[in-house]
Protein backbone atom coordinates (compact mmCIF):
# COMPACT_ATOMS: atom_id res chain seq x y z
CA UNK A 1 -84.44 34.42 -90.17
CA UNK A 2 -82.78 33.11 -87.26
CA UNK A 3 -83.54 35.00 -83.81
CA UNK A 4 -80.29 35.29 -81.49
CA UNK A 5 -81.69 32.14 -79.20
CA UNK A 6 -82.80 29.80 -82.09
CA UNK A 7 -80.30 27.22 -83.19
CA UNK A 8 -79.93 26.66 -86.98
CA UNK A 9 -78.72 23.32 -88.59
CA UNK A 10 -76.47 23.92 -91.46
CA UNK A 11 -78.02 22.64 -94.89
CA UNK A 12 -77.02 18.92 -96.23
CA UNK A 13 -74.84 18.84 -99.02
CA UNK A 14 -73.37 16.34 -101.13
CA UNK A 15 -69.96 16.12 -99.66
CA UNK A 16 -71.53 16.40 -95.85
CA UNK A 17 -70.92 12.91 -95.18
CA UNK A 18 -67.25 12.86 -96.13
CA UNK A 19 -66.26 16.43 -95.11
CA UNK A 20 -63.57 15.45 -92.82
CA UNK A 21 -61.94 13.84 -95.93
CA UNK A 22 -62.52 16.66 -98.24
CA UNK A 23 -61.23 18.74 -95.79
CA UNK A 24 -57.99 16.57 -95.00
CA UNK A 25 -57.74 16.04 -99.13
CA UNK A 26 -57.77 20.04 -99.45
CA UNK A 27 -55.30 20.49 -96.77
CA UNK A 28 -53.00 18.50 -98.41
CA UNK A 29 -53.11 20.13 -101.57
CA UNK A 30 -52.68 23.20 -99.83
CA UNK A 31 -49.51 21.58 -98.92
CA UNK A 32 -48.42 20.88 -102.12
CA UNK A 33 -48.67 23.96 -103.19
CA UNK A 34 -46.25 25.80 -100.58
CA UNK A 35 -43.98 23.07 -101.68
CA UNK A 36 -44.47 24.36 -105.51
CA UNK A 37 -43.63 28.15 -103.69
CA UNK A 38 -40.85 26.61 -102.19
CA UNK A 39 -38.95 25.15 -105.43
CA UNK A 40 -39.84 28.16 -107.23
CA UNK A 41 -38.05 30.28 -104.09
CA UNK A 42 -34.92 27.95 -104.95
CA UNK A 43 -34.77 28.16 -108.11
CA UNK A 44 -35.85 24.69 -108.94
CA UNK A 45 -35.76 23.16 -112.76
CA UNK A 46 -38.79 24.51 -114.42
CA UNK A 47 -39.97 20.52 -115.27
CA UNK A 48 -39.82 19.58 -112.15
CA UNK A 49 -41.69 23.03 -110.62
CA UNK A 50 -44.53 22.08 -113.81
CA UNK A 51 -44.58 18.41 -112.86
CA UNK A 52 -45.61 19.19 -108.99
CA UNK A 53 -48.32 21.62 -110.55
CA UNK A 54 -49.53 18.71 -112.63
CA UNK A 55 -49.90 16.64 -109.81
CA UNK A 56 -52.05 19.57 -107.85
CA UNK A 57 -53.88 19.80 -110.72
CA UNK A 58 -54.64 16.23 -110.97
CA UNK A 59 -55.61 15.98 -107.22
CA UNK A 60 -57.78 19.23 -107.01
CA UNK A 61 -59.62 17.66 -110.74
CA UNK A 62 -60.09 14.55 -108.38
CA UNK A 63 -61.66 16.47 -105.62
CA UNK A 64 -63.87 18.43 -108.12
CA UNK A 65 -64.99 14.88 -109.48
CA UNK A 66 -66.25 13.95 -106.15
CA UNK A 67 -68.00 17.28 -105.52
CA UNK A 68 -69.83 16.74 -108.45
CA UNK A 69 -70.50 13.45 -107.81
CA UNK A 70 -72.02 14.06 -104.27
CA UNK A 71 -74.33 17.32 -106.33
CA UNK A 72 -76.03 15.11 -108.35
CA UNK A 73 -76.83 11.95 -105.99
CA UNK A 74 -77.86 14.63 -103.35
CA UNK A 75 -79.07 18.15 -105.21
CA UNK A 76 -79.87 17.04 -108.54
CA UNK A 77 -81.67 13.42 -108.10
CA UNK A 78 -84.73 13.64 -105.92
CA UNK A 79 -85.82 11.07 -103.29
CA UNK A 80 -89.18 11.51 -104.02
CA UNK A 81 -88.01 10.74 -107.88
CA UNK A 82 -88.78 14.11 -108.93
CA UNK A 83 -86.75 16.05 -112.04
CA UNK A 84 -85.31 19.44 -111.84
CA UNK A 85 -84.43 20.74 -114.79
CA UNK A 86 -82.34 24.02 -113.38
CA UNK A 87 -80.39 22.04 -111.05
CA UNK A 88 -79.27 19.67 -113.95
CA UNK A 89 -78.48 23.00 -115.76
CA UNK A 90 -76.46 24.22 -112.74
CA UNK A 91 -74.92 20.69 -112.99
CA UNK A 92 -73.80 21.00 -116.15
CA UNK A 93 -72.19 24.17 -116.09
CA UNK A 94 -70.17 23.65 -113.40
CA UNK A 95 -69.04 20.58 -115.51
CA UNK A 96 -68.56 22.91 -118.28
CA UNK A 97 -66.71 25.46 -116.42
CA UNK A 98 -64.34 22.69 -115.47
CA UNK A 99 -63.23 21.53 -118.90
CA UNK A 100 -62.81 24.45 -120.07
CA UNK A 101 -60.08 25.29 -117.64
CA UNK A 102 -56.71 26.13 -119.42
């Protein structure tokens, strides 16, 4: 554990290179989706209000797809060429998890 006057570096993880980009990606969903609040606050037509929540959908699935991309070049393949089994478990339930949505 940390004492008060140590200095601890925050782990690697697979989006760590890009996390500015994640970051602005995510913001901008989080846009989207006050605008979705917003058209439901005015009554909007119900296609268009399920059309915008497609499209967050779509861009949060495409943000998943990247996380999961950057877990298993960075957690789940070793450098040293090693195999672990639980992290390719942990892999694939978090793949799992995300087709089941719905």
């Amino acid at each position: 554990m940390a004492t008060p006057t140590e200095t601890t570096t925050p782990p690697v993880r697979g989006y760590s290179a890009t996390k500015d980009q994640l970051r602005t990606r995510l913001k901008r969903i989080e846009g989207q989706v006050r605008g979705i609040d917003r058209m439901v606050e005015e009554d909007r037509y119900c296609i268009d209000v399920l059309t915008q929540i497609s499209a967050v959908q779509a861009a949060l699935d495409k943000v998943a797809l990247g996380l999961l991309d950057g877990h298993a070049r960075t957690c789940v393949h070793h450098p040293d060429g090693g195999y672990d089994p639980a992290r390719t478990d942990e892999l694939m339930a978090a793949v799992g998890r995300m087709m089941r949505r719905g």
